[in-house]
Protein backbone atom coordinates (compact mmCIF):
# COMPACT_ATOMS: atom_id res chain seq x y z
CA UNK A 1 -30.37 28.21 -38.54
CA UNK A 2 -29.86 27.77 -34.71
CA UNK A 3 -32.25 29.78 -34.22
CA UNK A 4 -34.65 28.41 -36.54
CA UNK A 5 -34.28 24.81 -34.69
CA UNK A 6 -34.55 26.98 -30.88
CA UNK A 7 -38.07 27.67 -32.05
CA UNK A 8 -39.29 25.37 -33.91
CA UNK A 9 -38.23 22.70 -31.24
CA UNK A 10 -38.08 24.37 -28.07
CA UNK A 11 -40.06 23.24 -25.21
CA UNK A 12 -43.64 23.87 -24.71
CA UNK A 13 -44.98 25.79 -21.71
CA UNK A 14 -44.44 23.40 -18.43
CA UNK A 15 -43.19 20.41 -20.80
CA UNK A 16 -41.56 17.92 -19.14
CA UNK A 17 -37.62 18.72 -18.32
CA UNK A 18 -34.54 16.96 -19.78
CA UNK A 19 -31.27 17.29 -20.95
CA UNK A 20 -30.17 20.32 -23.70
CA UNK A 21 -29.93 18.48 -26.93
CA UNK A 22 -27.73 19.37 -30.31
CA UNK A 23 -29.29 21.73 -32.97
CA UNK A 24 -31.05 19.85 -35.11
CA UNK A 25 -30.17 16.24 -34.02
CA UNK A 26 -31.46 16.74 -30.07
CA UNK A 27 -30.38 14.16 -28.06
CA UNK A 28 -29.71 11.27 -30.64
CA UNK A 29 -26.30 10.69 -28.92
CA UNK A 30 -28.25 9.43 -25.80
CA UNK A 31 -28.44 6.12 -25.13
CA UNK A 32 -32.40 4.73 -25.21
CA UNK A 33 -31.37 1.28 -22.85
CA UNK A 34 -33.43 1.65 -19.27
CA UNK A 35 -29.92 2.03 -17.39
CA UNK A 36 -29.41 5.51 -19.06
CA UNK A 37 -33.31 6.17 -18.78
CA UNK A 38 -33.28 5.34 -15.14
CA UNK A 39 -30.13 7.66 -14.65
CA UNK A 40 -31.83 10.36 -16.28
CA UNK A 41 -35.21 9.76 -14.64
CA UNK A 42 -32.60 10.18 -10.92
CA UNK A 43 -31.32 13.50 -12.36
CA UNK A 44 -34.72 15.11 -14.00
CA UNK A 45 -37.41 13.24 -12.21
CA UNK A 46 -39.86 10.81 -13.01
CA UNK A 47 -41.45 12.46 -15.70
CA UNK A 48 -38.74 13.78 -18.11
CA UNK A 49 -38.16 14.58 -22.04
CA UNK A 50 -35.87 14.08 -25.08
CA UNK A 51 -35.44 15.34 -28.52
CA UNK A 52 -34.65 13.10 -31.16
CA UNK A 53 -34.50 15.22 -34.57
CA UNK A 54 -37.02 17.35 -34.40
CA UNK A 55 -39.41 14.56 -32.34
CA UNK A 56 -39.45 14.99 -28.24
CA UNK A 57 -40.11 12.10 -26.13
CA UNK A 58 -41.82 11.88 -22.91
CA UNK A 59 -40.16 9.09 -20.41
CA UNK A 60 -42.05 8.22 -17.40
CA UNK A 61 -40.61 5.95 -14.47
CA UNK A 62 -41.34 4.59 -11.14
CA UNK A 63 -44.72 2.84 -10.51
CA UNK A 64 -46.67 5.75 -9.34
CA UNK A 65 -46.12 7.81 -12.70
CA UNK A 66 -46.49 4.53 -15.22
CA UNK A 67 -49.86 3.50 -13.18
CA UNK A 68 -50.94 6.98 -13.24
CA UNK A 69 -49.95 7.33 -17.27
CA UNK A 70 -51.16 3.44 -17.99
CA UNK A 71 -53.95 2.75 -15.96
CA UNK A 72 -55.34 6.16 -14.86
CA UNK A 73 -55.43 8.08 -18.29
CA UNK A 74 -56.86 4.77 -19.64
CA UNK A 75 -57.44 6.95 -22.62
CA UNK A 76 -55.18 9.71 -23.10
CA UNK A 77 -52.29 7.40 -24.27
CA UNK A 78 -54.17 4.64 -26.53
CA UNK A 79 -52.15 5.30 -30.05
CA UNK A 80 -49.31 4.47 -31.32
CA UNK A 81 -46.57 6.08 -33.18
CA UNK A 82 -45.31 6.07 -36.28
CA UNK A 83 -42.10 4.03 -35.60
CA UNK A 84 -40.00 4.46 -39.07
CA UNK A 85 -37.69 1.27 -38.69
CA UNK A 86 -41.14 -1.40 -38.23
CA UNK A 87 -43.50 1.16 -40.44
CA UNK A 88 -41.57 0.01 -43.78
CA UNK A 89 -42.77 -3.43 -42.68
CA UNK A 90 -45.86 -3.01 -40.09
CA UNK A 91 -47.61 0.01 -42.48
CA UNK A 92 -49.95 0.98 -39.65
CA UNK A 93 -52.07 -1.77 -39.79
CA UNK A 94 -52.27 -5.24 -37.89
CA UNK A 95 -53.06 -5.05 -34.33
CA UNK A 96 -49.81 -4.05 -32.62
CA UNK A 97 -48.68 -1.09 -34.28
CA UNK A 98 -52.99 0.24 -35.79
CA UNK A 99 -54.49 2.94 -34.46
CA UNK A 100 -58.05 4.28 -34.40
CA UNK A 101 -60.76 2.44 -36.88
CA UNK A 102 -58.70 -0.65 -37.95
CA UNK A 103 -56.99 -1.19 -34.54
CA UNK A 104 -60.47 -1.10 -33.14
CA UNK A 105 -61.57 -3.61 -35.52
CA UNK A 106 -58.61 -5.64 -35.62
CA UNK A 107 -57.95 -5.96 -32.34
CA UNK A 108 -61.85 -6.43 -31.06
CA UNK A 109 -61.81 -9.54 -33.99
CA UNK A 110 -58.25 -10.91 -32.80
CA UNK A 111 -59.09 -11.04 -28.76
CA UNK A 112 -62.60 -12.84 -29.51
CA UNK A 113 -60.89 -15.59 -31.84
CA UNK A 114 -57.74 -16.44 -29.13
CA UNK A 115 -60.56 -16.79 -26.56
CA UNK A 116 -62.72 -19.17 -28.33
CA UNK A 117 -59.56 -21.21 -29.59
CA UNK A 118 -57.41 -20.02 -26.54
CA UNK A 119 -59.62 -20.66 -23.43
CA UNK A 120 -63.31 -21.49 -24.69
CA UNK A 121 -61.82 -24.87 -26.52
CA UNK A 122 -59.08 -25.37 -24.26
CA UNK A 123 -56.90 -25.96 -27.18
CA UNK A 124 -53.75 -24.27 -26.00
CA UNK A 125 -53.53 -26.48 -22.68
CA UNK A 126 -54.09 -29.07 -25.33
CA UNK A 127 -51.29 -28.03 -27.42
CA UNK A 128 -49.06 -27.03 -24.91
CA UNK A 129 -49.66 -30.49 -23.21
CA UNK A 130 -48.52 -31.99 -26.47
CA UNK A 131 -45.55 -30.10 -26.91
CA UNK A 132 -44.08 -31.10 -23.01
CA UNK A 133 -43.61 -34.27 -24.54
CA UNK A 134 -42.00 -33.17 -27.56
CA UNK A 135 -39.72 -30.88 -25.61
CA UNK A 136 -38.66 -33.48 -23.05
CA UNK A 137 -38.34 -35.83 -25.07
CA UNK A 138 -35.66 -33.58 -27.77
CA UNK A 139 -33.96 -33.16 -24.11
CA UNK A 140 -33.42 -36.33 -23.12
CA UNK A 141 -31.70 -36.79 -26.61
CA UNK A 142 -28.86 -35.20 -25.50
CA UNK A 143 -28.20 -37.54 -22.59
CA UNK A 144 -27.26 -35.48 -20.15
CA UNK A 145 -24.75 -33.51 -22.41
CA UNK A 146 -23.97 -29.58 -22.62
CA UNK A 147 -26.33 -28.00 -24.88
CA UNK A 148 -27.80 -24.36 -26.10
CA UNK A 149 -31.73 -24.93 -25.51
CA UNK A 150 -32.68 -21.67 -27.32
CA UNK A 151 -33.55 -22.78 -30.81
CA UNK A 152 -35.29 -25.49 -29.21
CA UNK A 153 -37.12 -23.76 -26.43
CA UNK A 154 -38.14 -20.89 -29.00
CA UNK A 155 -39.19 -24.28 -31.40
CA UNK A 156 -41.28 -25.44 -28.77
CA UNK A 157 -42.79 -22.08 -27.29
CA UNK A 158 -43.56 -21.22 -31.19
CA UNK A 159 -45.23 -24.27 -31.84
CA UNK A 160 -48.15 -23.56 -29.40
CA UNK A 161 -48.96 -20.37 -30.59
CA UNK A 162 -48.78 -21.60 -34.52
CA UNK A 163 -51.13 -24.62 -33.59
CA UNK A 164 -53.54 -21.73 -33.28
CA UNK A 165 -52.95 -19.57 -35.95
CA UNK A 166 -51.18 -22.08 -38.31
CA UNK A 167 -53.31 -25.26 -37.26
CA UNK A 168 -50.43 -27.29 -36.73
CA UNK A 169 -47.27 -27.56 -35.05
CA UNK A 170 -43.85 -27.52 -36.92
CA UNK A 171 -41.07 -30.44 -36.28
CA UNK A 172 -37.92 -29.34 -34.35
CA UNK A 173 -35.53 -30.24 -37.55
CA UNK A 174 -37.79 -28.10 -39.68
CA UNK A 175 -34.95 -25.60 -41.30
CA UNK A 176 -37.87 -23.97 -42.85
CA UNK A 177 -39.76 -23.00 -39.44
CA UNK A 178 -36.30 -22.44 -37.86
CA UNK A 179 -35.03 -20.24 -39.75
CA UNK A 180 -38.03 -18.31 -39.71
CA UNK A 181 -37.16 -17.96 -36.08
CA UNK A 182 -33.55 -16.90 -36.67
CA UNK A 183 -34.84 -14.31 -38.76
CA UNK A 184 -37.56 -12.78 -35.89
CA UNK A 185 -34.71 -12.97 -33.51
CA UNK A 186 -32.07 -11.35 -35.08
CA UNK A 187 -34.43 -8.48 -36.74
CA UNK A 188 -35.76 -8.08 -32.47
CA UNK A 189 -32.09 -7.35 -31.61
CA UNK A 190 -31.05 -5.68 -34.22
CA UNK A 191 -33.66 -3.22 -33.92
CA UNK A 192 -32.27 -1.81 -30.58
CA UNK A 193 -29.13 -1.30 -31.70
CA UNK A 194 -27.80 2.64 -32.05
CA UNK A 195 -27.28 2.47 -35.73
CA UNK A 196 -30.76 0.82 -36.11
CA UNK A 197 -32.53 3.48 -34.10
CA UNK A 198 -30.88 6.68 -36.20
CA UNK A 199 -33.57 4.94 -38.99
CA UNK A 200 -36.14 6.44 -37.05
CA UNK A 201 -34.39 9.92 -36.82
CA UNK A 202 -33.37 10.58 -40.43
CA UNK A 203 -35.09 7.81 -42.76
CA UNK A 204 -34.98 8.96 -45.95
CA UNK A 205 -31.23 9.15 -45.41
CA UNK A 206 -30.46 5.80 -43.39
CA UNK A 207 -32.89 3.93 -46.20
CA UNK A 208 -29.80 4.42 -48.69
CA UNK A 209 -26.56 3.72 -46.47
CA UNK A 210 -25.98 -0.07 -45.33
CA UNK A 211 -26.74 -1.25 -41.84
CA UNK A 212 -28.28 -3.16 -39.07
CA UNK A 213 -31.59 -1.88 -40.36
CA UNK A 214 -31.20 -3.15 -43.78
CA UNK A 215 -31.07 -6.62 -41.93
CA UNK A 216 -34.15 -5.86 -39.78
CA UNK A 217 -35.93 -5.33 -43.01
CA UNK A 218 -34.72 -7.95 -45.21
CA UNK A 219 -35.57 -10.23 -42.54
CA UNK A 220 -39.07 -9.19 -42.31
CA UNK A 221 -39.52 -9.67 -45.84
CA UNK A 222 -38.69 -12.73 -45.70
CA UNK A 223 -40.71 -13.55 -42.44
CA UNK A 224 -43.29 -12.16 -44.66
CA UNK A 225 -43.09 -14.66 -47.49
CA UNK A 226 -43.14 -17.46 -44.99
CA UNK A 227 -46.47 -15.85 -43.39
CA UNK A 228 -47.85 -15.98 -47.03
CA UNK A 229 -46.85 -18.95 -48.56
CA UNK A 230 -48.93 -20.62 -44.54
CA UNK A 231 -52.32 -17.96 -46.17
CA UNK A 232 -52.18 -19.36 -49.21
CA UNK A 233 -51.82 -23.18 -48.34
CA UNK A 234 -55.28 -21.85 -45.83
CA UNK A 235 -57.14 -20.27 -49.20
CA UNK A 236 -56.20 -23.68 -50.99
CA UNK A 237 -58.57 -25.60 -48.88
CA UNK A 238 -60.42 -23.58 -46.80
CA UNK A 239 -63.66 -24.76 -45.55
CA UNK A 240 -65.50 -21.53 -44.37
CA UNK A 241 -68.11 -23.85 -42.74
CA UNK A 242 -65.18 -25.78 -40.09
CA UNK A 243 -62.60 -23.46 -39.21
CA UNK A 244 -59.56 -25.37 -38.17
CA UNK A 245 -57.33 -21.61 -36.62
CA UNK A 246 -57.18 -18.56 -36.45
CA UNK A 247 -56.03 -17.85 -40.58
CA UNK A 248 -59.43 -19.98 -41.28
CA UNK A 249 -61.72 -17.46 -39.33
CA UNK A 250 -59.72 -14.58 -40.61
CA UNK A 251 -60.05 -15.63 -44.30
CA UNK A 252 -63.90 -16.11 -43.49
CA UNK A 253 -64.16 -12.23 -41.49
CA UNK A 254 -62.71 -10.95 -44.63
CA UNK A 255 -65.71 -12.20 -47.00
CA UNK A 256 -67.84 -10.97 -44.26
CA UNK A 257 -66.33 -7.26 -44.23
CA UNK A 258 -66.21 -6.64 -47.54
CA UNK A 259 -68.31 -3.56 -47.53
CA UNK A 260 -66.55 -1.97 -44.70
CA UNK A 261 -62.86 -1.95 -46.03
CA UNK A 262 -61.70 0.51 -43.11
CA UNK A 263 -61.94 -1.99 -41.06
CA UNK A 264 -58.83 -3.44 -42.93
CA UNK A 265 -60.11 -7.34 -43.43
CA UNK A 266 -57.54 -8.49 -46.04
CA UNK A 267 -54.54 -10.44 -47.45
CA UNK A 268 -51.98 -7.73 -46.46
CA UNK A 269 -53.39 -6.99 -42.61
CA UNK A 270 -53.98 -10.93 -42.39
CA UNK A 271 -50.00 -11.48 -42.54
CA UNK A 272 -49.25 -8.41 -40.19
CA UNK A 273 -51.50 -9.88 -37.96
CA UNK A 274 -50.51 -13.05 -37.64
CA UNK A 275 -46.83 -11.76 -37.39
CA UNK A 276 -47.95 -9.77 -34.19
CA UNK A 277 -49.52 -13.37 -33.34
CA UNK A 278 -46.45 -15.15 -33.73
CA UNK A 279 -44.16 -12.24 -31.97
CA UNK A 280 -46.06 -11.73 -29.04
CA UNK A 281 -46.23 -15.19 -28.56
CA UNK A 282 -42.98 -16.55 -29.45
CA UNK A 283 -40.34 -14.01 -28.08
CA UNK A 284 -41.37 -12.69 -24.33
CA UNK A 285 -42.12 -16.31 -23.75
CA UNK A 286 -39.32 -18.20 -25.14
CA UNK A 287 -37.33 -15.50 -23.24
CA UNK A 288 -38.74 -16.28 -20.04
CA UNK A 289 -38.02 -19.41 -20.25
CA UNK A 290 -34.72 -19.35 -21.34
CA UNK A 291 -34.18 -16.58 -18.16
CA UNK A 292 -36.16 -19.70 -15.87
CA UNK A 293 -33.68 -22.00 -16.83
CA UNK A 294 -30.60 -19.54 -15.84
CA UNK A 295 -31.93 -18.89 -12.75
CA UNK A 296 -32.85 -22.23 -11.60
CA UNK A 297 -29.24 -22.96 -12.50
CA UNK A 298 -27.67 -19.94 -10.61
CA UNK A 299 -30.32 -20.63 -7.84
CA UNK A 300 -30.34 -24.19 -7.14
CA UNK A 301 -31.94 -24.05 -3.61
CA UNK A 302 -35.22 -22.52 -5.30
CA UNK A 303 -35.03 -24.79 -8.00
CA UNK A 304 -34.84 -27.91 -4.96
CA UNK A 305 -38.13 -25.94 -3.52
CA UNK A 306 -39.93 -26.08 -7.10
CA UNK A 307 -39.04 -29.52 -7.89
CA UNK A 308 -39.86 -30.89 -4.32
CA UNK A 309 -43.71 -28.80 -4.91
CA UNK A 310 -43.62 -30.88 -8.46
CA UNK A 311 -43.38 -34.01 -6.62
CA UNK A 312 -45.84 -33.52 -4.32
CA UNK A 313 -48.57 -32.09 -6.75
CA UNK A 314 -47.98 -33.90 -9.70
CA UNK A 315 -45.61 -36.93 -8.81
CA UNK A 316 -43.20 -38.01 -11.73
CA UNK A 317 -46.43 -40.36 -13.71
CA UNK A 318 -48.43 -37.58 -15.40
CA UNK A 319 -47.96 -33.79 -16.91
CA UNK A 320 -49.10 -31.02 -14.75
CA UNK A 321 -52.23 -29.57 -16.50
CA UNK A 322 -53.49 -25.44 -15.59
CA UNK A 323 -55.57 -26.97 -12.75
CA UNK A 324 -52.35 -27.36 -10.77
CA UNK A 325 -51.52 -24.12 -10.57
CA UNK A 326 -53.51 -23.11 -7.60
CA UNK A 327 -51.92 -26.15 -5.60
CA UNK A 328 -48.40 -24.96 -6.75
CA UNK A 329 -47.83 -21.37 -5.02
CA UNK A 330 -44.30 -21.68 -4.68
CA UNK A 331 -43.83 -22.52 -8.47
CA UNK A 332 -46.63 -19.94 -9.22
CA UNK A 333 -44.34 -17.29 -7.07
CA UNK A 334 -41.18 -18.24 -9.17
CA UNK A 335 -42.60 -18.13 -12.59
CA UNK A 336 -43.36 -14.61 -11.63
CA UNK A 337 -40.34 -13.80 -9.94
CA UNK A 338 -38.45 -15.09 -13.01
CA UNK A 339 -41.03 -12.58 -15.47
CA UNK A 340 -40.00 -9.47 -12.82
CA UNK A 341 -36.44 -10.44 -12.58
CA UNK A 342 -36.17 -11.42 -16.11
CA UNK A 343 -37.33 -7.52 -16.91
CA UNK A 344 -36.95 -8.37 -20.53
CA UNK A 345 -39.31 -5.70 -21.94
CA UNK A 346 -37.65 -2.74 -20.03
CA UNK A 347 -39.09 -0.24 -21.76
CA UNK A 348 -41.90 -1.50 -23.57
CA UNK A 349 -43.10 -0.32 -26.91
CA UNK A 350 -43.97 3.18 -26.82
CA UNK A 351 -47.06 5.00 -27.35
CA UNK A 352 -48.50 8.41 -28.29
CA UNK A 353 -50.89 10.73 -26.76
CA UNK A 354 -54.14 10.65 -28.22
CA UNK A 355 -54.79 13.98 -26.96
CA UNK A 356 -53.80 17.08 -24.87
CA UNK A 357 -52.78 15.41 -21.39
CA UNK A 358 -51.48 16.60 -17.93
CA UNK A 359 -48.77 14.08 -16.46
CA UNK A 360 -47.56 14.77 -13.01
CA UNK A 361 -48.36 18.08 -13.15
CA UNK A 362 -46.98 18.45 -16.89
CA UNK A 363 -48.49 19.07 -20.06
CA UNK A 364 -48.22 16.63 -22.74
CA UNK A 365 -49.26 17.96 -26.21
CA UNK A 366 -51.39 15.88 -28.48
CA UNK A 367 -49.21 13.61 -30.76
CA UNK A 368 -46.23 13.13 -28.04
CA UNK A 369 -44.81 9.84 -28.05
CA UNK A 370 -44.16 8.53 -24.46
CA UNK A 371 -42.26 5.23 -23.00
CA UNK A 372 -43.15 3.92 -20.08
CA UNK A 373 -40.19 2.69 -18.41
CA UNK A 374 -41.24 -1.05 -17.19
CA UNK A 375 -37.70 -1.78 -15.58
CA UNK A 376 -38.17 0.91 -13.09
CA UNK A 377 -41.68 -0.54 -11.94
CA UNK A 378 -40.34 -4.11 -11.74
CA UNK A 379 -37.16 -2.76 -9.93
CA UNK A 380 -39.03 -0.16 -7.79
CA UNK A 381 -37.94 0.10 -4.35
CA UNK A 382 -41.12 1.48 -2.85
CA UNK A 383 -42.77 -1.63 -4.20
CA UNK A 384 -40.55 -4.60 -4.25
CA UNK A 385 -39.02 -5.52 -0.69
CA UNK A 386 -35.70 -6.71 -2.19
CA UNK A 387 -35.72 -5.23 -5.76
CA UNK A 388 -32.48 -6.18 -7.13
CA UNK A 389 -32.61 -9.92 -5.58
CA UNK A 390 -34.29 -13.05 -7.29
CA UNK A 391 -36.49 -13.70 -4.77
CA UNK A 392 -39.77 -15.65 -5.26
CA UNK A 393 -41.22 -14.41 -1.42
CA UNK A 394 -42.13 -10.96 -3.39
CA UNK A 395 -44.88 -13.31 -4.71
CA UNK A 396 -46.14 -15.25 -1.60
CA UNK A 397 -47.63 -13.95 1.68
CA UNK A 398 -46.83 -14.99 5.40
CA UNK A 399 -48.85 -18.39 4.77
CA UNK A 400 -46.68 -19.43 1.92
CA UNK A 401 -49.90 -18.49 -0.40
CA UNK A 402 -49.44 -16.92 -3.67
CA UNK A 403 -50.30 -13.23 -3.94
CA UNK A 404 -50.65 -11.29 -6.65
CA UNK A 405 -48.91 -7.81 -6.93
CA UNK A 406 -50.00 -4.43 -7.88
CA UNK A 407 -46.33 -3.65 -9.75
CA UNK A 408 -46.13 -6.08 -11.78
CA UNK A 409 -46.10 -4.95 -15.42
CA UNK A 410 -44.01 -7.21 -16.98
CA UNK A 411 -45.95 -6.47 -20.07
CA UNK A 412 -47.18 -3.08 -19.82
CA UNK A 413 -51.10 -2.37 -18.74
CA UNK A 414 -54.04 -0.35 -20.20
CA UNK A 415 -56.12 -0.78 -23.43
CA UNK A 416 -52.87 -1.65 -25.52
CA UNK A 417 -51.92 -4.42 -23.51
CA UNK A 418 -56.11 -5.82 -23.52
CA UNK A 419 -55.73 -7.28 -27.07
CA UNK A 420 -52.77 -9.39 -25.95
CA UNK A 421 -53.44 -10.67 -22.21
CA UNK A 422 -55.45 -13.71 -23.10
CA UNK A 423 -52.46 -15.18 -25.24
CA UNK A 424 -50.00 -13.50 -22.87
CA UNK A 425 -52.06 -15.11 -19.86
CA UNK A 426 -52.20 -18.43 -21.57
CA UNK A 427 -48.50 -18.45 -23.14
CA UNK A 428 -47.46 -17.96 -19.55
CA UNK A 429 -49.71 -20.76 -17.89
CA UNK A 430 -48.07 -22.94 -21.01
CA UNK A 431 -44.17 -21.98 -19.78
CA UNK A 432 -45.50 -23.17 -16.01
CA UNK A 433 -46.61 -26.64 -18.16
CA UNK A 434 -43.15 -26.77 -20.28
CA UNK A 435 -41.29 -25.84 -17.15
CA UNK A 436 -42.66 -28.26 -14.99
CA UNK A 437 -42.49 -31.51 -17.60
CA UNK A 438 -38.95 -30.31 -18.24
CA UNK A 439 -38.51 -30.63 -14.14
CA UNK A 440 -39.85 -34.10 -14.32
């Protein structure tokens, strides 16, 4: 039987190297957090494998390797895999988790739609203008009191990316909306935890013992029937002549698809969608914040720098508005510094080879999955002057300007991160808004 596994899962001809693994289970009992990965990528190189079960891994660290893997095989790693823990839920389709056909489809359809409602119409300055105030104002109800901001930062963060796909914003004492967040949140951590990720490894035994990943699912199904009961309030009264969001134009796309049912245009890829709508905008950003306000408080001579450019650019009579940012490089600097710092994606969401592929001199079969390890580009000391320290200079040049930097992947590059910059891009220009009317 050892034998049987030696074969069937021993290394391919100049494969990436790695660590021996257990017959049959590989190298389950390693650790997938970026500290071990970055140890690993010290003792085997930048460019190194594991075996979990009878699936190997490709890890590649440092910025060289993840630009060269990201940016410069633009193609070779464009799908990805079947993840077993998020396919129960996901089922291939959506945007995040698609591949070929439907992702093209899907994700083509979703990045036209957040322009026209995300920059085209201005709309998420708009909302995000309207939510300062409603943010401000739920903090100056505490009057100056101890308090955990997380529920309400991820309230308010949320609430700009459901104007868009929702059409409307939900109130702070909503249980309803909250607890829809406490149930994203929980299923997010839960995911990465050890017991969670053996789901992946041996499935159609984990799917009958008890365990963090029978949370992670309930959870989603219940995310799910909130994401339903929102489609079928839109089918209700939808005018397919004045689109009010993104569910509206969605709803419309799918009479207009009908004969094409590959490209996935219905009720079931609608939710998934706007679940990888409401993720990607809700979590990283929410995050970010929450890791803006730590900092500031751990930092307080940076935050005295931020609040004193505040002053000067927008005075305490007005909210700042995106046309500030260019007259705000120090603040500009930070909120990157905080996104770098922060490193709260560390090793992104992995991929899969879409075809045969040499890596740094490896050879990467068709159908390997591969992580790009983000934390070691953000914390790369070839790249970042002081790596390890907060320090919002990485981000300005010799004039004080802002400058923009090559390393910075907080959020992974290449086609699969395409579909998601615009509300990325815009969800970040919204923290600078929410962080700055928080300052005033």
């Amino acid at each position: 039987m050892v034998l049987i596994d030696l074969v069937k899962n021993g290394r391919p001809q100049n494969f990436p190297p790695g660590p021996l693994g257990v017959p049959f289970l590989g190298n389950i009992f390693i650790g997938l957090d970026f500290n071990t990965i970055n140890k690993l990528a010290e003792d085997y190189g930048p460019i190194f494998s594991l075996r979990r079960g009878g699936d190997k891994m490709v890890f590649v660290s440092g910025y060289k390797m993840v630009k060269e893997a990201l940016v410069n095989h633009l193609d070779s790693f464009t799908e990805r895999p079947i993840v077993p823990l998020f396919h129960v839920i996901f089922k291939g389709i959506g945007v995040a988790l698609s591949n070929g056909y439907l992702w093209k489809k899907q994700r083509k359809f979703t990045t036209a739609h957040l322009r026209y409602f995300g920059e085209g119409q201005r709309t998420l300055e708009k909302y995000a203008e309207q939510e300062c105030h409603f943010l401000c104002e739920s903090f100056k109800e505490e009057q100056g009191m101890p308090f955990n901001p997380q529920a309400t930062i991820s309230n308010a963060v949320a609430n700009i990316i459901s104007s868009v796909v929702f059409g409307h914003r939900f109130e702070y004492t909503d249980e309803r909306f909250r607890r829809f967040l406490q149930l994203d949140t929980e299923a997010v951590l839960l995911s990465g935890s050890p017991i969670a990720q053996l789901y992946d490894v041996f499935p159609g035994l984990m799917k009958h013992l008890p365990g963090p990943h029978q949370t992670v699912h309930k959870n989603y199904y219940q995310i799910l029937d909130f994401l339903m009961e929102e489609i079928k309030r839109h089918q209700e009264d939808l005018n397919p002549n004045d689109p009010r969001d993104y569910i509206d134009v969605y709803l419309g796309e799918m009479e207009k698809k009908k004969e094409d049912p590959l490209a996935g245009f219905n009720v079931e890829t609608l939710q998934i969608c706007t679940l990888d709508l409401m993720e990607a905008g809700t979590e990283s950003t929410a995050t970010t914040l929450r890791w803006a306000v730590v900092l500031m408080m751990n930092y307080p001579d940076i935050q005295a720098k931020v609040q004193a450019e505040i002053d000067v650019v927008i005075g305490q009579s007005r909210q700042p508005t995106l046309a500030d940012r260019p007259s705000m490089p120090y603040t500009d600097a930070v909120i990157h510094e905080v996104q770098r710092f922060g490193n709260i994606v560390p090793l992104g969401f992995p991929k899969m080879a879409s075809k045969d592929t040499t890596l740094g001199g490896y050879f990467i079969p068709k159908g390997t999955v591969t992580v790009s390890n983000l934390a070691s580009v953000l914390f790369d000391k070839n790249e970042w002057e002081k790596p390890d320290q907060f320090n919002p200079e990485h981000f300005l040049d010799a004039e004080g300007h802002f400058r923009r930097r090559d390393a910075f992947l907080p959020f992974s590059a290449g086609k699969r991160a395409v579909w998601g910059r615009t509300l990325l891009r815009c969800s970040c220009s919204c923290s600078s808004q929410l962080y700055c009317s928080a300052s005033l």
